[in-house]
N, C-alpha and C. Protein backbone atom coordinates (compact mmCIF):
# COMPACT_ATOMS: atom_id res chain seq x y z
N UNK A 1 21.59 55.12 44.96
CA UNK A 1 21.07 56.34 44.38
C UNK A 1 20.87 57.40 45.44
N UNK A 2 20.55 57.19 46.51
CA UNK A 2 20.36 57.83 47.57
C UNK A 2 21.73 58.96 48.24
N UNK A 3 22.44 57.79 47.79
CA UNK A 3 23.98 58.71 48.11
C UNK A 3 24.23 59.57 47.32
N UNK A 4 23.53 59.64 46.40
CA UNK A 4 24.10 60.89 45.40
C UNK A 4 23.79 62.27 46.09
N UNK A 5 22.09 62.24 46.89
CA UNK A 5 21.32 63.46 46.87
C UNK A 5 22.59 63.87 48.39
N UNK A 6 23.69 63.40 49.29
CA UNK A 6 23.68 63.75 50.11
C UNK A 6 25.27 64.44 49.72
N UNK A 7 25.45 65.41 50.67
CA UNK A 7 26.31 66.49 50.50
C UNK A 7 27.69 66.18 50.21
N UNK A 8 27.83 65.09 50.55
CA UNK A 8 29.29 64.49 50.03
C UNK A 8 29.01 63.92 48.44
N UNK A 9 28.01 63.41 47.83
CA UNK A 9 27.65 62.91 46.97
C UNK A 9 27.27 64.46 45.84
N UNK A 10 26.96 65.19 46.35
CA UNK A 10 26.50 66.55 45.42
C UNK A 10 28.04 67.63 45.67
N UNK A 11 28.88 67.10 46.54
CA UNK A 11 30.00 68.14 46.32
C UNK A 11 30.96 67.04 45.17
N UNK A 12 31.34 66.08 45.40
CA UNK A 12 31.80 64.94 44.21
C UNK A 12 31.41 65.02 42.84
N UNK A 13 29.93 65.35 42.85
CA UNK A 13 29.57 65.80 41.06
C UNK A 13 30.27 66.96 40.94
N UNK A 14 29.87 67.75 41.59
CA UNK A 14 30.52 69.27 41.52
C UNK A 14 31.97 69.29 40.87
N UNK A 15 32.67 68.45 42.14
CA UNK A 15 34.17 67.91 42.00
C UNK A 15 34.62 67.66 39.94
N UNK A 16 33.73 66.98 40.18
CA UNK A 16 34.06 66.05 38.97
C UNK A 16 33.34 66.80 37.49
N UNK A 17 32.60 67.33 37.93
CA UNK A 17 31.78 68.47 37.03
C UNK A 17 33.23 70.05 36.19
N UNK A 18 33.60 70.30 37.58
CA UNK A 18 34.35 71.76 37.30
C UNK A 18 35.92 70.64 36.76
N UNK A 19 36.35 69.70 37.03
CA UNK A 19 37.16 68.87 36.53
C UNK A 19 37.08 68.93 34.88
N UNK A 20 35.61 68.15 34.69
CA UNK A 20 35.65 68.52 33.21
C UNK A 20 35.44 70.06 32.42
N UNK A 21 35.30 70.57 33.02
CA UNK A 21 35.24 71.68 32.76
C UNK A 21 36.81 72.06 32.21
N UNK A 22 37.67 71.79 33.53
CA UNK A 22 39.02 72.67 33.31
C UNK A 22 39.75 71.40 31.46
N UNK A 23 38.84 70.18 31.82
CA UNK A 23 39.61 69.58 30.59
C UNK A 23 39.06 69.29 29.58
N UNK A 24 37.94 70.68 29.25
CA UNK A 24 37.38 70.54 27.96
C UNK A 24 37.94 71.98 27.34
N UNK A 25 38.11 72.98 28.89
CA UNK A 25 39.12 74.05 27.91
C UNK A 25 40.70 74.05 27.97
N UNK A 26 40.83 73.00 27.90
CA UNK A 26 42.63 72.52 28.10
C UNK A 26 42.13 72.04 26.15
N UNK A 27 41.31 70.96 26.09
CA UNK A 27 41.38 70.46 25.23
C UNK A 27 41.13 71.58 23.99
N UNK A 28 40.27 72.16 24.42
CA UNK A 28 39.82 73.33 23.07
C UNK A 28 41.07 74.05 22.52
N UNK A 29 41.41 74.56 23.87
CA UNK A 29 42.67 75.26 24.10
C UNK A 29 43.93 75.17 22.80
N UNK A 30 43.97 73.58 23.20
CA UNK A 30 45.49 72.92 22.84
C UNK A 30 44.92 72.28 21.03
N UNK A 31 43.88 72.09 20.62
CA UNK A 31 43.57 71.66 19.52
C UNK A 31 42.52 72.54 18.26
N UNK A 32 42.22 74.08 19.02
CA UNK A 32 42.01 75.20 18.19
C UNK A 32 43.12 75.47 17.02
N UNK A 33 42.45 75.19 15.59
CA UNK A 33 43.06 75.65 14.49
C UNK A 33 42.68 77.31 14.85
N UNK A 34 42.16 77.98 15.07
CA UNK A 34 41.81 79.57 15.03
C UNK A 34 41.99 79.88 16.35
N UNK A 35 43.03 81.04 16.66
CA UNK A 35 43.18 81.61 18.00
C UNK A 35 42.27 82.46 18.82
N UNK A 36 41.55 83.19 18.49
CA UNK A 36 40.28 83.58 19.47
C UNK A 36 39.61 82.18 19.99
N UNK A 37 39.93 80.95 19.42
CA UNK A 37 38.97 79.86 19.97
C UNK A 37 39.95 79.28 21.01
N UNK A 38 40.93 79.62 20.62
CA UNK A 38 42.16 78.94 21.35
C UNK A 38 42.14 79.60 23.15
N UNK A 39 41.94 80.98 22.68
CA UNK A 39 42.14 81.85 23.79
C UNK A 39 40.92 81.57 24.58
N UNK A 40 40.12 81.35 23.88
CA UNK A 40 38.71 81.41 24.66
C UNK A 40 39.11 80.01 25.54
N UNK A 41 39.14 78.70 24.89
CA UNK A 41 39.43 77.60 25.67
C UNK A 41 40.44 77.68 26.68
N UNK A 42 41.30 78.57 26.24
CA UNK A 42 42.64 79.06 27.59
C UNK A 42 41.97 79.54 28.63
N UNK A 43 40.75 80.08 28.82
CA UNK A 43 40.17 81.44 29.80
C UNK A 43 39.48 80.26 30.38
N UNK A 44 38.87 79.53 29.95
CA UNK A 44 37.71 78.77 30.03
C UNK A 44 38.89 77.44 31.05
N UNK A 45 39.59 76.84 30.39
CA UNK A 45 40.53 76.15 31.49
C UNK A 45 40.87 77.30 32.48
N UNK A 46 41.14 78.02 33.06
CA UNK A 46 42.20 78.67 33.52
C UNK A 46 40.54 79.35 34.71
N UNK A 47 39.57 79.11 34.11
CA UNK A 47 38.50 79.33 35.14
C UNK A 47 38.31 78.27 35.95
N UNK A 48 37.98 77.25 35.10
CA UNK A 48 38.44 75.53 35.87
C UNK A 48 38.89 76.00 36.96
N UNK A 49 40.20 75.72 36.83
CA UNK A 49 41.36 76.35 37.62
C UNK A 49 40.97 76.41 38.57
N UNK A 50 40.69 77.66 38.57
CA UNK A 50 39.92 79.17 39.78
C UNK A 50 39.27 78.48 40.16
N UNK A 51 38.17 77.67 39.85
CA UNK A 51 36.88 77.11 40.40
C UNK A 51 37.50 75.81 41.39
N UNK A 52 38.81 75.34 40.92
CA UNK A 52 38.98 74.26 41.50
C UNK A 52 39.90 74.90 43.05
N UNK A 53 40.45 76.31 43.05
CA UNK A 53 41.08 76.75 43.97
C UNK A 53 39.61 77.01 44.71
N UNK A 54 39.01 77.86 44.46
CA UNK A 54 37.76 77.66 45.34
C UNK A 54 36.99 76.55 46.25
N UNK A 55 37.03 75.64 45.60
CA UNK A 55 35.92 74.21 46.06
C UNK A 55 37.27 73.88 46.97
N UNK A 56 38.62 73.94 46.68
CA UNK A 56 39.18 73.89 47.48
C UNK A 56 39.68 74.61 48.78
N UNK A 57 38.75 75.54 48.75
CA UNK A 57 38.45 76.57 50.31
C UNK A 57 39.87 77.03 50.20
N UNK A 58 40.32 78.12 48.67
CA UNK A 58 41.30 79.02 48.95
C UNK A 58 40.77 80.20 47.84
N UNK A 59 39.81 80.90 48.61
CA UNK A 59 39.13 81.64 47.94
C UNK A 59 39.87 83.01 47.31
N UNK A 60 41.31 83.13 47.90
CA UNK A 60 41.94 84.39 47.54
C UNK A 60 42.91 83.78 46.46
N UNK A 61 43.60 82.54 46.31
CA UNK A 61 43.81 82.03 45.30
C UNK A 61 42.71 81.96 44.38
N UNK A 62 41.67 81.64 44.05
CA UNK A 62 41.02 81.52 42.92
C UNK A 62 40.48 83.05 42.29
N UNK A 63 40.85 84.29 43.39
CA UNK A 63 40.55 85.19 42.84
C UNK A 63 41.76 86.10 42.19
N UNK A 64 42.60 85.56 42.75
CA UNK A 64 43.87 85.86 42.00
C UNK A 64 44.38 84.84 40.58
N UNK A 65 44.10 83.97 40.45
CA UNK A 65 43.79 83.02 38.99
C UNK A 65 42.92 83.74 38.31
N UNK A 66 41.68 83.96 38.36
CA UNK A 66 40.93 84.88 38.16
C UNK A 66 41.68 86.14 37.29
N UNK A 67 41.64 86.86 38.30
CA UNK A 67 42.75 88.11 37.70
C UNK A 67 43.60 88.56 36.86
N UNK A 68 44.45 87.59 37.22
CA UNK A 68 46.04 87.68 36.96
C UNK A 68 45.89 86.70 35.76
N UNK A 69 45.44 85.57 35.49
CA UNK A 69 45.51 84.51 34.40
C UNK A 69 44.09 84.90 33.10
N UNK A 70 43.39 84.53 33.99
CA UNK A 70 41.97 84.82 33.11
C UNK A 70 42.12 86.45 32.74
N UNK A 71 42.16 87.65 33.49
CA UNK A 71 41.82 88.59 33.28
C UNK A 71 42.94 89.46 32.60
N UNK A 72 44.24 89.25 32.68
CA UNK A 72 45.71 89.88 32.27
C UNK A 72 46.55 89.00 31.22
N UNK A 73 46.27 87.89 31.54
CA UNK A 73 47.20 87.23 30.21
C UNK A 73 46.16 87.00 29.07
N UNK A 74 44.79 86.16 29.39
CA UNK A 74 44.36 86.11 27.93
C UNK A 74 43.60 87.34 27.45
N UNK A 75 43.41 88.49 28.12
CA UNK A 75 43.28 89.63 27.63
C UNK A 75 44.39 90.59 26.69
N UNK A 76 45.58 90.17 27.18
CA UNK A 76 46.70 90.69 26.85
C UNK A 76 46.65 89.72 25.59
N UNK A 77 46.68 88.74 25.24
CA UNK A 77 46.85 87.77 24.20
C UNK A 77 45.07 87.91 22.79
N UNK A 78 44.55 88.15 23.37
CA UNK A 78 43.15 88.90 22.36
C UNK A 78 43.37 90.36 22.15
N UNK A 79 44.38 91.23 22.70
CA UNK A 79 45.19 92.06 22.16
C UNK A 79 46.07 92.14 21.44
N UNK A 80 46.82 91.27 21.57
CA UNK A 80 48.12 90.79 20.36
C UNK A 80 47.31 90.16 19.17
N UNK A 81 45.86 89.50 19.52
CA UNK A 81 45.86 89.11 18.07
C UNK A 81 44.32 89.80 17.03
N UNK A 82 43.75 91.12 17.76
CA UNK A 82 43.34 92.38 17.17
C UNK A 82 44.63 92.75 16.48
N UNK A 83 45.59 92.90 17.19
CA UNK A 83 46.59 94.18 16.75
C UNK A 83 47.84 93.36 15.41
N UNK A 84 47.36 91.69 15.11
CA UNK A 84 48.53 91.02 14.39
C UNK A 84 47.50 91.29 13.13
N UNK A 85 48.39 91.11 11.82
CA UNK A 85 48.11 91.11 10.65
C UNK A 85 46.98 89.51 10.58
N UNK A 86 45.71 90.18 10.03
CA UNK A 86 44.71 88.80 9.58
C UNK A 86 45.30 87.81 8.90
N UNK A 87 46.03 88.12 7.91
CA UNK A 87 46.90 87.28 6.47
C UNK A 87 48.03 86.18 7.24
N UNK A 88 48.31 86.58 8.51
CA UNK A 88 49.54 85.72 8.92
C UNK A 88 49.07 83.95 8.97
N UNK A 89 48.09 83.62 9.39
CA UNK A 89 48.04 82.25 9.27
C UNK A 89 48.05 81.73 7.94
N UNK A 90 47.48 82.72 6.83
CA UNK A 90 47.45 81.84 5.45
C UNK A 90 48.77 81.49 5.16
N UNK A 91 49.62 82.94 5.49
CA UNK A 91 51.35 82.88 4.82
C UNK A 91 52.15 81.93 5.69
N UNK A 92 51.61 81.61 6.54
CA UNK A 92 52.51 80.31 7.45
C UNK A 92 52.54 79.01 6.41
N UNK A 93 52.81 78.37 6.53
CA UNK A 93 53.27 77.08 6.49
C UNK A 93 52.57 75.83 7.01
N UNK A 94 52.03 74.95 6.50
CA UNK A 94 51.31 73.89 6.89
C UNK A 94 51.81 73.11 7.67
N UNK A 95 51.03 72.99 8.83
CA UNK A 95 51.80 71.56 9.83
C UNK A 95 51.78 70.54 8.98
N UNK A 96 52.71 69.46 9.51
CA UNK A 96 52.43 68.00 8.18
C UNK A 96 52.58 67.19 9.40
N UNK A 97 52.56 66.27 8.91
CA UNK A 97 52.08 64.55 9.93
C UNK A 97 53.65 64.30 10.89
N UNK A 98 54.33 64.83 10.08
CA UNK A 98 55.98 64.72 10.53
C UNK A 98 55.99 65.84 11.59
N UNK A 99 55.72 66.76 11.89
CA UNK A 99 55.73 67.39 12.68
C UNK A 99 54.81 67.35 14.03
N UNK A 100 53.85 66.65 13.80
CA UNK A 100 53.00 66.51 14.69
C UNK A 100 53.22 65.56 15.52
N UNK A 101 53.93 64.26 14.84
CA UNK A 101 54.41 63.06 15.51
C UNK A 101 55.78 63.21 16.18
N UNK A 102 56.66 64.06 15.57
CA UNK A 102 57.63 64.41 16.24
C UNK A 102 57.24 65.62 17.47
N UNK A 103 56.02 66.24 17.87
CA UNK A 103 56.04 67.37 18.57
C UNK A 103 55.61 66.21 19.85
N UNK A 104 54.64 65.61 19.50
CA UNK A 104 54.14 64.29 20.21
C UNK A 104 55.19 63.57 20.78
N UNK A 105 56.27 63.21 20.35
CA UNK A 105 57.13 62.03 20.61
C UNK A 105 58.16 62.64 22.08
N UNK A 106 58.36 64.47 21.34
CA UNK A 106 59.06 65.07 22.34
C UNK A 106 58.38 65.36 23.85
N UNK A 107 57.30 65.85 23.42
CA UNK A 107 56.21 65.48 25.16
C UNK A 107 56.11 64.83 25.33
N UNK A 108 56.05 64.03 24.69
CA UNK A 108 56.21 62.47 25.69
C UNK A 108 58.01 61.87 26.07
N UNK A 109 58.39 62.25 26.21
CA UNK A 109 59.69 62.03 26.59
C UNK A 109 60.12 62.96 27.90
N UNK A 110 59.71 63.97 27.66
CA UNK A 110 59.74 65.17 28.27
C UNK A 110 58.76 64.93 29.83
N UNK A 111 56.97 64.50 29.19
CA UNK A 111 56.44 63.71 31.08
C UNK A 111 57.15 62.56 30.95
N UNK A 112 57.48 61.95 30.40
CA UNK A 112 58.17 60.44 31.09
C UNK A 112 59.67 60.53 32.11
N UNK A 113 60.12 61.95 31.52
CA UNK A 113 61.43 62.23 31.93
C UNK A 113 61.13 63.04 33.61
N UNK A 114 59.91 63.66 33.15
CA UNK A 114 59.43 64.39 34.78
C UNK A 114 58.94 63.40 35.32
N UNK A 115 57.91 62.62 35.15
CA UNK A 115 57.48 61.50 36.21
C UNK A 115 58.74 60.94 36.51
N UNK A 116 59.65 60.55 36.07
CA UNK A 116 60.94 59.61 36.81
C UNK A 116 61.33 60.25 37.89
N UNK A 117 61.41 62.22 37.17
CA UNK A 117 62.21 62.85 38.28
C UNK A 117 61.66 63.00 39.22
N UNK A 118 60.28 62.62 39.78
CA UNK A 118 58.91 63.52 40.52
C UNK A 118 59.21 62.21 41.52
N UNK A 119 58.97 60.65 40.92
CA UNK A 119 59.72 59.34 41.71
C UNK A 119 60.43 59.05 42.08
N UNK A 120 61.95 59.54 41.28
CA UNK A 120 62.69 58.99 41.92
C UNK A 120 63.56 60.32 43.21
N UNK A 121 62.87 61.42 43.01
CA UNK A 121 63.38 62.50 43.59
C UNK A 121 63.14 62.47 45.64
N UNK A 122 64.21 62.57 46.70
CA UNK A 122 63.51 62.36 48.06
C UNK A 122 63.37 64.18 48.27
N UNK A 123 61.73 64.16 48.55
CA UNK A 123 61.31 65.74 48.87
C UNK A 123 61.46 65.97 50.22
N UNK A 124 62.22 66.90 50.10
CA UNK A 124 61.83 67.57 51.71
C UNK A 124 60.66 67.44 52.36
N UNK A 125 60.06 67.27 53.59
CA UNK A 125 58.89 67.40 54.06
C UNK A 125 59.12 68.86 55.02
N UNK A 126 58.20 69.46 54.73
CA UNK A 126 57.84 70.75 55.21
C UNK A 126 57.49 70.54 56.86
N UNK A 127 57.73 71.18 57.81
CA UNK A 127 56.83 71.40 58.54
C UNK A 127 55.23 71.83 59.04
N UNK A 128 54.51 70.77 59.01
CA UNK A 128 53.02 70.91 59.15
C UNK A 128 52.63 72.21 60.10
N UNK A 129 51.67 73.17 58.97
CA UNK A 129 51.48 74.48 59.49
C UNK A 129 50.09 74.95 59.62
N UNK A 130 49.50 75.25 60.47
CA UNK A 130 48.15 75.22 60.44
C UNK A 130 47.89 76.57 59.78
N UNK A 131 47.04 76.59 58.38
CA UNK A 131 46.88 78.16 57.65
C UNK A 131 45.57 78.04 57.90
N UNK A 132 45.08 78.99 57.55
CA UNK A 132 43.77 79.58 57.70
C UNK A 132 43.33 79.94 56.62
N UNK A 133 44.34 79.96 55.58
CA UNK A 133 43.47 81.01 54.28
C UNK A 133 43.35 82.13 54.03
N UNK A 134 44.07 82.70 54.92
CA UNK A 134 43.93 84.10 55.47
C UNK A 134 44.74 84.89 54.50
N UNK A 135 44.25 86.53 54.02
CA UNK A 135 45.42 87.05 53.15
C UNK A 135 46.94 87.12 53.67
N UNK A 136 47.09 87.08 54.96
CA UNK A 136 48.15 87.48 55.79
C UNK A 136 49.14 85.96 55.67
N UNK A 137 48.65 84.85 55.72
CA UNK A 137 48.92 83.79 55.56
C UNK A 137 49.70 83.43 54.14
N UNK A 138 48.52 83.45 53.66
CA UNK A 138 49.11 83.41 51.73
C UNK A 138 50.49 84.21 51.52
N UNK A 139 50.38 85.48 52.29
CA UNK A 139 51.10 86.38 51.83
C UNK A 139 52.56 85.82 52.83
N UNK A 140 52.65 85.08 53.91
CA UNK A 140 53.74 84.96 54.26
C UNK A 140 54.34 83.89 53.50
N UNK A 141 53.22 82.67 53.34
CA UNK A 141 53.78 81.83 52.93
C UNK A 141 54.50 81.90 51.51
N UNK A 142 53.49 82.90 50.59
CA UNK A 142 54.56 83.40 49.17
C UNK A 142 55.96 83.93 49.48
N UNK A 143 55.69 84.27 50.39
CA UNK A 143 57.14 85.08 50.31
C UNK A 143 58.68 84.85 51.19
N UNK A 144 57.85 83.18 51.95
CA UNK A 144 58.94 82.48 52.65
C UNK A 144 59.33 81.15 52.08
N UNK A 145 58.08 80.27 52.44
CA UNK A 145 58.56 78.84 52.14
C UNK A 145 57.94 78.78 50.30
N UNK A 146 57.44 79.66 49.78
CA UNK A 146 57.10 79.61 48.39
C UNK A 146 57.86 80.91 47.32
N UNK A 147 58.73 81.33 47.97
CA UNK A 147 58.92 82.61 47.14
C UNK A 147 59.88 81.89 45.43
N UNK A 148 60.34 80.57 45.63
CA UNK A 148 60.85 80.30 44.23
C UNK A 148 59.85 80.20 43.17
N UNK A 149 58.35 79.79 43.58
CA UNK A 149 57.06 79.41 42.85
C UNK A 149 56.80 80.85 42.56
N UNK A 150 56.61 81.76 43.53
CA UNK A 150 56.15 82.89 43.20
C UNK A 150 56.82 83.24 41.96
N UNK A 151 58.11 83.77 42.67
CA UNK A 151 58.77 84.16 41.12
C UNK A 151 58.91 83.58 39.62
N UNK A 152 58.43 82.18 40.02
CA UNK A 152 58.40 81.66 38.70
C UNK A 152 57.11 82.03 37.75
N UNK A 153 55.85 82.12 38.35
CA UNK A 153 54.95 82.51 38.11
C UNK A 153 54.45 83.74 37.40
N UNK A 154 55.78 84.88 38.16
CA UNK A 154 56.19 86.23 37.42
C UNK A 154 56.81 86.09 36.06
N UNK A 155 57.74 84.86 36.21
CA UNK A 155 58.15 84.76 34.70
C UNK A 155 57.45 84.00 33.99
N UNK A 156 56.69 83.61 34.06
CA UNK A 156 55.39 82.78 33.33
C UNK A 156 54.84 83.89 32.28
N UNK A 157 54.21 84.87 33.45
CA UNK A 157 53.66 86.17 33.01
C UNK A 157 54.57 87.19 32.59
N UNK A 158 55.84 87.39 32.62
CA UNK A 158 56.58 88.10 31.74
C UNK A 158 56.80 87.65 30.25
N UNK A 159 56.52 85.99 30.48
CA UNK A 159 56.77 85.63 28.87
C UNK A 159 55.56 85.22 27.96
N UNK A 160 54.46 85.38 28.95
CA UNK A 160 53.23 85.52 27.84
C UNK A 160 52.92 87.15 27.52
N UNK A 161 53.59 87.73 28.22
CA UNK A 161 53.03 89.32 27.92
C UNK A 161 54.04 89.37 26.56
N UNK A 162 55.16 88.93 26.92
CA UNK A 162 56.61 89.42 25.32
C UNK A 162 55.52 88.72 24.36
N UNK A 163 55.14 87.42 24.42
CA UNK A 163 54.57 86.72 23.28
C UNK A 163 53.67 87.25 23.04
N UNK A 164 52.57 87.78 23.42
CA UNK A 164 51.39 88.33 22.82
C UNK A 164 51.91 89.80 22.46
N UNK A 165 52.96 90.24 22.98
CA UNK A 165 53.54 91.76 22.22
C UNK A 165 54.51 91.27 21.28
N UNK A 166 54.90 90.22 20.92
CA UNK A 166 55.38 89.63 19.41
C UNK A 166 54.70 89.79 18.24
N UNK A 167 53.56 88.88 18.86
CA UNK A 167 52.58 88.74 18.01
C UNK A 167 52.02 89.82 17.25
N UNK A 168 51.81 90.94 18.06
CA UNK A 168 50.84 92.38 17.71
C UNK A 168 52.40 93.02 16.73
N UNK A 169 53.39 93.13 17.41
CA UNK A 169 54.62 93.49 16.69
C UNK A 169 54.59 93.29 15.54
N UNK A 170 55.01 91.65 15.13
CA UNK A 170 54.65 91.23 13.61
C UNK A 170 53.38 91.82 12.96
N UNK A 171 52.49 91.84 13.50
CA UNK A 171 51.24 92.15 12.95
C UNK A 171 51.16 93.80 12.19
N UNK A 172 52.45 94.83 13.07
CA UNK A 172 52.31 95.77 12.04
C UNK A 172 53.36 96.07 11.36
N UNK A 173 54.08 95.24 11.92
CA UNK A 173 55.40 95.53 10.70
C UNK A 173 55.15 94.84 9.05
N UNK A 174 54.39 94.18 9.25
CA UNK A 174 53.69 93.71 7.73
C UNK A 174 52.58 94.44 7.05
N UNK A 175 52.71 95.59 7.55
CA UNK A 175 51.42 96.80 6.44
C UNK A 175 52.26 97.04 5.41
């Protein structure tokens, strides 16, 4: 019991604390019948996140998660769904058991198919680089040995911005 009160023992709750955190708004997230709850659990993981780039002493990463995720996409996405028609979920179509087991069956095929590739794949090893954390740092490393991540990241955020401007789209072409 004693080990708990000491600083390795109170950064480990912490650890394990902002952990559940990021996977109670993953879970909300991914199992919200109503999308403001959905979005909210998206913000709420996606702070996780941030919190976990932090504790991990990369304080300009978690303020850019922050920003850019929490502050620009699910803002942009509680915009698309002010601006969509209220009536659209009634006029949809009911999920049924067949669809759910088949959406299930395909993610799971899909991590089983990435864990193989993640195992059986030989990774380059990088050259060990001493960073600092520094903005100057981040910023080289995005733009040398990370610039394919970067850009992917841009298209992450190019295709949640189209989707939440879908969404608002439909929403007035049905007045």
């Amino acid at each position: 019991m004693s080990s708990l009160f000491t600083a390795e023992g109170l950064a480990g709750l912490l650890f394990l604390f902002i952990v559940a955190v990021t996977l109670l708004g993953g879970l909300i997230a991914t199992n919200s019948v109503r999308l403001p709850r959905a979005v909210s659990g998206l913000a709420l993981c996606l702070s996780g996140v941030a919190a976990l780039y932090y504790y991990l002493n990369s304080p300009f990463v978690a303020a850019m998660e922050m920003l850019i995720y929490v502050g620009a996409v699910c803002v942009t996405i509680v915009f698309a769904i002010m601006l969509a028609d209220p009536g659209a979920e009634k006029r949809s179509g009911r999920q049924t058991a067949l669809s759910g087991v088949l959406s299930f069956g395909v993610a799971a095929v899909l991590v089983w198919g990435l864990i193989l590739l993640a195992t059986s794949t030989m990774w380059p090893t990088l050259p060990v680089r001493v960073n600092d954390g520094s903005v100057k740092d981040i910023g080289r490393s995005l733009l040398t040995t990370y610039s394919f991540v970067f850009e992917l990241i841009s298209v992450v955020l190019l295709l949640a911005i189209i989707g939440a401007l879908t969404l608002a789209r439909a929403g007035r072409n049905k007045q």
